[in-house]
Each structure stands twice: as structure tokens, then as C-alpha cells.
Protein backbone atom coordinates (compact mmCIF):
# COMPACT_ATOMS: atom_id res chain seq x y z
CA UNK A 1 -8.75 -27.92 6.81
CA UNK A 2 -9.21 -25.10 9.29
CA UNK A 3 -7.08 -21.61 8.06
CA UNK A 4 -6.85 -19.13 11.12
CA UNK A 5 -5.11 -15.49 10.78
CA UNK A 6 -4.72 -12.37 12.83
CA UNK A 7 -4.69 -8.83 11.41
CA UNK A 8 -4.25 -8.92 7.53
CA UNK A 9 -3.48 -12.54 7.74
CA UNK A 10 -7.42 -13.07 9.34
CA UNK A 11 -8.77 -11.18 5.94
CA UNK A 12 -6.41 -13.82 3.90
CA UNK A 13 -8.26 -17.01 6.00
CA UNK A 14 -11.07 -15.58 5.22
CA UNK A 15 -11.29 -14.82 1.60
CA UNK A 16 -9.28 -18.33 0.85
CA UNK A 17 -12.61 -19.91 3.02
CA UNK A 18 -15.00 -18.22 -0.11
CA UNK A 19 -12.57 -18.81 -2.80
CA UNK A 20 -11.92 -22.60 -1.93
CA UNK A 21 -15.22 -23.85 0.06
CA UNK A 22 -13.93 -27.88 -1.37
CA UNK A 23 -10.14 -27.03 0.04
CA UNK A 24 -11.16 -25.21 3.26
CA UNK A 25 -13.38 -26.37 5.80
CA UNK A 26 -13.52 -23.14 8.11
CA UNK A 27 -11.53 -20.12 8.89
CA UNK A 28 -10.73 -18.03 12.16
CA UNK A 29 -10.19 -14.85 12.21
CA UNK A 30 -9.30 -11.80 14.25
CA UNK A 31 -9.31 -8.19 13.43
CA UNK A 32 -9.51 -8.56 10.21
CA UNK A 33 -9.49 -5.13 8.28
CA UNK A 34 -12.89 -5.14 6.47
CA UNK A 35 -11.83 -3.50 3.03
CA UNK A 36 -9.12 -5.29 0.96
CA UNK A 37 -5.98 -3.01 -0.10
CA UNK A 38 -4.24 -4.07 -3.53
CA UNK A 39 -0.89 -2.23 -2.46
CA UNK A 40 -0.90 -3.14 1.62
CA UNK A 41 2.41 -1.74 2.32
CA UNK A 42 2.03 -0.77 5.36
CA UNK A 43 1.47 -4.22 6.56
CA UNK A 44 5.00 -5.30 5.03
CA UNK A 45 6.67 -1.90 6.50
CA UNK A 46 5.00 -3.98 9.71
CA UNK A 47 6.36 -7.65 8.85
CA UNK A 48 9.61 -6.28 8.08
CA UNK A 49 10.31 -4.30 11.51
CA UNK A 50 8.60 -7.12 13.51
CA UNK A 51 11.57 -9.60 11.86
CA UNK A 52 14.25 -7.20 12.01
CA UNK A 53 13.43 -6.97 15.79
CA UNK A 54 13.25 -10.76 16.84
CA UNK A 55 15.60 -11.69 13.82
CA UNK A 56 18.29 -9.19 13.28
CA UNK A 57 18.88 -7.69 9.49
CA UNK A 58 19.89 -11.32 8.73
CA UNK A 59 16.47 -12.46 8.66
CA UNK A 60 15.17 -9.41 7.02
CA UNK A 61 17.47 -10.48 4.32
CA UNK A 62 16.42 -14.18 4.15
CA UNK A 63 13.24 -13.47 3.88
CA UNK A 64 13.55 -10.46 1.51
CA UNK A 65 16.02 -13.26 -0.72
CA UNK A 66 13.24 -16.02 -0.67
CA UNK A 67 10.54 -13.54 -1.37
CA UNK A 68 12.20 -12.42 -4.67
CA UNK A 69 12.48 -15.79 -5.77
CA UNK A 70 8.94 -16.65 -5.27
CA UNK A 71 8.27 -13.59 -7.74
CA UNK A 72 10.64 -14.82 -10.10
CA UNK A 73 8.34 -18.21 -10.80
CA UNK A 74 5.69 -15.82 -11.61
């Protein structure tokens, strides 16, 4: 399996490559910001205003909705 990201995503590819070498065969990725960030909210003030803009406030809501489930299997 090949992982590829862009911004934020690109650091994600890349540290699932060193945490799962059996899982993941390579990653690609561009502009990856070199430091991790616990608390990245910028990139979700991002995310969210990117989907609001191709999706409407409908979307923002779906995927605000499915989000908050994930967290509640935690």
C-alpha cells in the first residue's frame, strides 16, 4: 500500500509509513509541515471553510455529526 497526502495530510502519510513499515509500503508527500502540532486547529478552521465553500453549511454539519460519533467509540 502506497499512502500519499498534501499539507498536514503529507505529515500523516508519512508518520503512518514509520509507524506501520509491514502495513505501508511507501508514502508521498507534499509540503508537509516539518514539526507535528498536538492541537492543529488551524488546519480544521481550514477543512471546515474549504467544505462550507464547495458544500454549503449542510456538509459542514455532516461532517461535524460523523466526526462526533467517531469520538464517541473512543
Amino acid at each position: 500500500m502506497i499512502v500519499v497526502g498534501a499539507s498536514y495530510s503529507a505529515s500523516m502519510a508519512t508518520w503512518a509509513r514509520l509507524k506501520y513499515p509491514n502495513l505501508i509500503d511507501g508514502a508521498w508527500s507534499s509540503s508537509a509541515p516539518l514539526y507535528a502540532k498536538m492541537d492543529f486547529f488551524e488546519y480544521n478552521e481550514i477543512m471546515t471553510e474549504s467544505l462550507r465553500l464547495v458544500g454549503g453549511e449542510n456538509c459542514v454539519a455532516q461532517f461535524r455529526k460523523a466526526f462526533q460519533t467517531l469520538e464517541s467509540f473512543a
